[in-house]
N, C-alpha and C. Protein backbone atom coordinates (compact mmCIF):
# COMPACT_ATOMS: atom_id res chain seq x y z
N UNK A 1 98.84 149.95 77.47
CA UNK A 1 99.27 148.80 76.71
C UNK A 1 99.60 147.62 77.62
N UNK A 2 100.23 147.63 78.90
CA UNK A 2 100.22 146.72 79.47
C UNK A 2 99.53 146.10 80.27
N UNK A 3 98.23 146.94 80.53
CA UNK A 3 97.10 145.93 80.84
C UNK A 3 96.42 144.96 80.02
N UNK A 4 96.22 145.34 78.47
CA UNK A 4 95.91 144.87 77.41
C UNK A 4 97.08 143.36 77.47
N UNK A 5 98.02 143.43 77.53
CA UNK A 5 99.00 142.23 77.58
C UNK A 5 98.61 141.13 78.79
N UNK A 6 98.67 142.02 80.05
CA UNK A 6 97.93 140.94 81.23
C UNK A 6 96.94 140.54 80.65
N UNK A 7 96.08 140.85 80.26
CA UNK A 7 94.53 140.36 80.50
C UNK A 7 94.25 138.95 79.04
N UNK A 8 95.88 139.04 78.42
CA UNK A 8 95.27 138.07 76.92
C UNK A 8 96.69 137.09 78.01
N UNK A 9 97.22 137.59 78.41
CA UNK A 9 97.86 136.27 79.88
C UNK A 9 97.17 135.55 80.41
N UNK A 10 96.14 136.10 81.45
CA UNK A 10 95.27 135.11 82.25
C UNK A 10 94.36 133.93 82.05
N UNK A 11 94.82 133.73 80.29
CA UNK A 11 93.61 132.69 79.88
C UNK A 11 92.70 132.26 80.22
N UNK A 12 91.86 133.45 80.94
CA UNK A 12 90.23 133.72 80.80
C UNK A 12 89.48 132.81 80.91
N UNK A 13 89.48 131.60 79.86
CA UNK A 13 88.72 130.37 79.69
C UNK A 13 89.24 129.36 80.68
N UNK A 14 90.02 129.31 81.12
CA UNK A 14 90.54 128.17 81.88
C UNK A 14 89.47 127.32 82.85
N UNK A 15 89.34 126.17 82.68
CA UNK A 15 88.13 125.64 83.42
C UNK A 15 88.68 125.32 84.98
N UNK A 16 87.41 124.97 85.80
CA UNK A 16 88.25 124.54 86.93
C UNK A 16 88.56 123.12 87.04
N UNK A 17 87.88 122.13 86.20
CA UNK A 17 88.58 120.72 86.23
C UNK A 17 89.75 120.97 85.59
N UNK A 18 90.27 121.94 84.38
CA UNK A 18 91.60 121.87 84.42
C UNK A 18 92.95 121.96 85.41
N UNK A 19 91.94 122.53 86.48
CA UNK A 19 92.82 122.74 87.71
C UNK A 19 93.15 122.04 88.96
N UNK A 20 91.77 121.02 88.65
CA UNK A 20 91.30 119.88 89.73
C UNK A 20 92.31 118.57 89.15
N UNK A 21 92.33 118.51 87.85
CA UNK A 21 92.72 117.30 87.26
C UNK A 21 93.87 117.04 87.92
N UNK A 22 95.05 117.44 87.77
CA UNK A 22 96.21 116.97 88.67
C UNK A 22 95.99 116.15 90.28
N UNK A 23 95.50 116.80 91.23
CA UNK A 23 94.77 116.40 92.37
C UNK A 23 93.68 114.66 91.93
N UNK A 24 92.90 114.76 90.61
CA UNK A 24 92.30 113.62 90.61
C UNK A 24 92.71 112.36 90.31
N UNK A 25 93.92 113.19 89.35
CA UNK A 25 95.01 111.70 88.56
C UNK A 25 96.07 111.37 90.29
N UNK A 26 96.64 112.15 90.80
CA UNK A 26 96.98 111.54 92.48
C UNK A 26 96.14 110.56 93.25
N UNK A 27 94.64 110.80 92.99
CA UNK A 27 93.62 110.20 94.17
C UNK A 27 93.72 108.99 93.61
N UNK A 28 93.52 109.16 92.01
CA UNK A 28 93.02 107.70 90.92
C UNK A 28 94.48 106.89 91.36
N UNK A 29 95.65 107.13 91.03
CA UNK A 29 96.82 106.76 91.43
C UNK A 29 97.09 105.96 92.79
N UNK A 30 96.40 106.68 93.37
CA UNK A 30 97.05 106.49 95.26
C UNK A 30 95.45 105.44 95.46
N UNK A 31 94.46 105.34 94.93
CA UNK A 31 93.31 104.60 95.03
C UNK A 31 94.25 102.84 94.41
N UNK A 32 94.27 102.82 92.99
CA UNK A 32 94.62 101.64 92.47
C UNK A 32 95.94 101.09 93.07
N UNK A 33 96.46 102.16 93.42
CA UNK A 33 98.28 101.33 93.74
C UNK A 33 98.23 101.03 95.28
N UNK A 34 97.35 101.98 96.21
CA UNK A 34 97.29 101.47 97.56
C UNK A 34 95.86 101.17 98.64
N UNK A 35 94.85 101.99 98.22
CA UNK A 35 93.58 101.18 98.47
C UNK A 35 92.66 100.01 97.67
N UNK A 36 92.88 99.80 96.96
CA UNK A 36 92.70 98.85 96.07
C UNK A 36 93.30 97.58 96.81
N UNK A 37 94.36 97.82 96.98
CA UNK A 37 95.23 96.04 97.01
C UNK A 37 95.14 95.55 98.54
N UNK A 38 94.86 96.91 99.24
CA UNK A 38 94.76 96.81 100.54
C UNK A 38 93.53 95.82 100.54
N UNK A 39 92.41 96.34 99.89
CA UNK A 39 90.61 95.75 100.16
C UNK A 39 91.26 94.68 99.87
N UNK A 40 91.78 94.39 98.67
CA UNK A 40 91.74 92.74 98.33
C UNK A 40 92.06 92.13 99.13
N UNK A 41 93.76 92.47 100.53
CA UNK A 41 93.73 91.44 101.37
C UNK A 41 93.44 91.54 102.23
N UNK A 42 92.56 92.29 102.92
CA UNK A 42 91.62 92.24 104.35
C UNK A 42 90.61 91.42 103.74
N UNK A 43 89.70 91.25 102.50
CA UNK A 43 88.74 90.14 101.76
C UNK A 43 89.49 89.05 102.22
N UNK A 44 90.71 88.91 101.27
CA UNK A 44 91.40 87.49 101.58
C UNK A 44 91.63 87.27 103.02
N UNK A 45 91.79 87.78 103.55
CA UNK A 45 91.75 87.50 105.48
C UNK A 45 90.48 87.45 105.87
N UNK A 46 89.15 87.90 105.75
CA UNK A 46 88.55 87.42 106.59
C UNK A 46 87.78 86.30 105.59
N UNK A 47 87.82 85.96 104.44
CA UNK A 47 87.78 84.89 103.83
C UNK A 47 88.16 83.25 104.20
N UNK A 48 89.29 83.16 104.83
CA UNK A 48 90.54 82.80 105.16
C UNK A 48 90.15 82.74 106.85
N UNK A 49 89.59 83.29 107.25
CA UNK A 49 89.50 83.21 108.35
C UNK A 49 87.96 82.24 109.06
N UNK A 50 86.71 82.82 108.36
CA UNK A 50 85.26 82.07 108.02
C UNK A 50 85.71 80.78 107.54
N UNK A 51 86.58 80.48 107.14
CA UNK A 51 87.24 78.89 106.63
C UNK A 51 87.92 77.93 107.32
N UNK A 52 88.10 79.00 108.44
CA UNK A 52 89.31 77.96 109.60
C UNK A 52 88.39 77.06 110.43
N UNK A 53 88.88 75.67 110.93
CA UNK A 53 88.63 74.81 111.25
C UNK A 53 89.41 74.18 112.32
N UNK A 54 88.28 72.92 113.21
CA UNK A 54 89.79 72.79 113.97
C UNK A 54 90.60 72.05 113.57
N UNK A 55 91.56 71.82 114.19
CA UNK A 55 93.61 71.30 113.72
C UNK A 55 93.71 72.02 113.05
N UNK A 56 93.65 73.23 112.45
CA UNK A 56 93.87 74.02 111.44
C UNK A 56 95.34 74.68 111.99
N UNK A 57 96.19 75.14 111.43
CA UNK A 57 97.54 75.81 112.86
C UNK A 57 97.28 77.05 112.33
N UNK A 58 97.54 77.72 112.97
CA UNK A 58 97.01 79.78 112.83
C UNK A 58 98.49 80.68 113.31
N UNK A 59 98.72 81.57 112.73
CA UNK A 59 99.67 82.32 113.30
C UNK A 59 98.63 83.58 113.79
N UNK A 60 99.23 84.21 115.14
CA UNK A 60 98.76 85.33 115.44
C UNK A 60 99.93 86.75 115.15
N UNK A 61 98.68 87.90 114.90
CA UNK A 61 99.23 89.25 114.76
C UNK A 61 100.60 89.54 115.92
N UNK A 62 101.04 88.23 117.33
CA UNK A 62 101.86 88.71 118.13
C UNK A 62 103.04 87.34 117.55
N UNK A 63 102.63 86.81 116.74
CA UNK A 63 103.53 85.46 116.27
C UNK A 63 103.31 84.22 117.10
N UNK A 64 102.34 84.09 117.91
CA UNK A 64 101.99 82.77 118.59
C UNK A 64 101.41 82.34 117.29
N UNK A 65 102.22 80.75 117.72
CA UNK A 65 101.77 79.39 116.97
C UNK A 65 100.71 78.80 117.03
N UNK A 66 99.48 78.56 116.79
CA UNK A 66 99.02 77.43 117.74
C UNK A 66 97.62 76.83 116.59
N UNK A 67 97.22 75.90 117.02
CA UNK A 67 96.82 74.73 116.35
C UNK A 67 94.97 75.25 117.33
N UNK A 68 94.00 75.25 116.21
CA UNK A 68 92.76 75.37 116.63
C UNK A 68 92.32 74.26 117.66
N UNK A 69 91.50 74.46 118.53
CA UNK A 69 91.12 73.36 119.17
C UNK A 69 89.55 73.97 119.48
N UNK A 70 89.16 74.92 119.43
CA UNK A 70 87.51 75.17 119.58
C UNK A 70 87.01 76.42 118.96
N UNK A 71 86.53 76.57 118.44
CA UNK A 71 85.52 77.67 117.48
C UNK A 71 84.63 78.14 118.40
N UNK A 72 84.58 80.01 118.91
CA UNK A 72 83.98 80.15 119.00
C UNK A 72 83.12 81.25 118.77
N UNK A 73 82.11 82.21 119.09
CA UNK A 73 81.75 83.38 118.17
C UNK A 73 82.49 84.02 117.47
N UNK A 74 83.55 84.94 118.40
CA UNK A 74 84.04 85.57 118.23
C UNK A 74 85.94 85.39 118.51
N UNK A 75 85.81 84.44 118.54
CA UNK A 75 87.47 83.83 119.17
C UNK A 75 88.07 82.40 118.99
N UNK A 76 88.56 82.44 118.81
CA UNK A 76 89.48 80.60 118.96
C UNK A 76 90.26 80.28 120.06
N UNK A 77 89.72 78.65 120.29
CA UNK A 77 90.85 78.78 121.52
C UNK A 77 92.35 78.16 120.76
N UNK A 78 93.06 78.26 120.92
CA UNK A 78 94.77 77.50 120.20
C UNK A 78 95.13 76.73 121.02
N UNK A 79 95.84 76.10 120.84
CA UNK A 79 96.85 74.85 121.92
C UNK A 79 97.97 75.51 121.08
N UNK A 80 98.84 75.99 122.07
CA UNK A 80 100.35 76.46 121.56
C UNK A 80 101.50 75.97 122.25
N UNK A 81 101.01 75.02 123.34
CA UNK A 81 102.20 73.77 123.74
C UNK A 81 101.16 72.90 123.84
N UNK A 82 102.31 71.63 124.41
CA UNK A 82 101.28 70.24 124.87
C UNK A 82 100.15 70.83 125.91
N UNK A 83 100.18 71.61 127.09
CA UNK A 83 98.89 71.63 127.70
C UNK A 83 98.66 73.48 127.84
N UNK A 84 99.23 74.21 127.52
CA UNK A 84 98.89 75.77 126.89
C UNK A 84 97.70 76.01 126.22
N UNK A 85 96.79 76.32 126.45
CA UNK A 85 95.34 76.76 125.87
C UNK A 85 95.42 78.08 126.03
N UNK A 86 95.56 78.84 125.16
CA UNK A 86 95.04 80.37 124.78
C UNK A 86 93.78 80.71 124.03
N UNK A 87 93.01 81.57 124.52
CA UNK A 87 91.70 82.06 123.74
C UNK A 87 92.55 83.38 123.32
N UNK A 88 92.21 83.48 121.94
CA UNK A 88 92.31 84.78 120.83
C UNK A 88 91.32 85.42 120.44
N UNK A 89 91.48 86.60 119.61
CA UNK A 89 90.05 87.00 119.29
C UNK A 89 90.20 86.59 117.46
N UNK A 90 89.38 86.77 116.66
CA UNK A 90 89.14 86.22 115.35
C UNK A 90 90.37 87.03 114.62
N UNK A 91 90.23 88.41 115.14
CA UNK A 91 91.06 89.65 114.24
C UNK A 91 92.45 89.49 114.68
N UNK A 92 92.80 89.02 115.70
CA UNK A 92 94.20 88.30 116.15
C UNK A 92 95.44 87.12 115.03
N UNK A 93 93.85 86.53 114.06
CA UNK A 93 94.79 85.75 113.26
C UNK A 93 95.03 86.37 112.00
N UNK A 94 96.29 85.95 111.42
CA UNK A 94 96.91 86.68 110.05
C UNK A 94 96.80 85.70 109.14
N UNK A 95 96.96 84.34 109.51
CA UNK A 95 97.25 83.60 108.37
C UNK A 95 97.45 82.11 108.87
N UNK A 96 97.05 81.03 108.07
CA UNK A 96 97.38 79.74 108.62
C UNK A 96 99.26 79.51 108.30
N UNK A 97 99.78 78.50 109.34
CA UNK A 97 100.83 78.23 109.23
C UNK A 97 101.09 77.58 107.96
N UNK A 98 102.54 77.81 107.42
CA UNK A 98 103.07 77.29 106.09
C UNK A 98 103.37 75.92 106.84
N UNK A 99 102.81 74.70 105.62
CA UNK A 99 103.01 73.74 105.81
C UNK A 99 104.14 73.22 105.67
């Protein structure tokens, strides 16, 4: 008799997406709330970045200030005092300065 009891327990039919589903509603979750918003602002940065110009003022990923003064492939040079010229690389800038 008590094998007869296990065996109408194990609900037999159980699919395996019923078992996957938990795991997919996490991925769908952890996709929209944190890869999702991420893409949007690395877009908006290098968007933002293909747009910069010179006098443009740029903050860098180390918090240098500095004001464009030459475009080039892969880098900008900044003026971050009166005669301070730094070359950066493109992925160095975060964002133009708040006006």
């Amino acid at each position: 008799m008590t094998n007869i009891l296990f065996f109408f327990q194990d609900g037999g039919g159980s699919s395996i997406l019923w078992s996957l589903a938990p795991f997919l509603a996490i991925f769908a979750i952890f996709y929209f709330l944190v890869i999702l918003p991420q893409k949007r602002q690395r877009q908006q940065l290098q968007d933002l970045i293909t747009e910069l110009k010179i006098n443009d003022e740029v903050v860098t990923n180390g918090g240098v200030i500095g004001k464009i003064k030459e475009i080039r492939e892969n880098s900008f040079v900044i003026q971050s005092a009166e005669k301070s010229f730094i070359e950066i690389g493109k992925s160095a800038v975060v964002g133009k300065k708040a006006e």
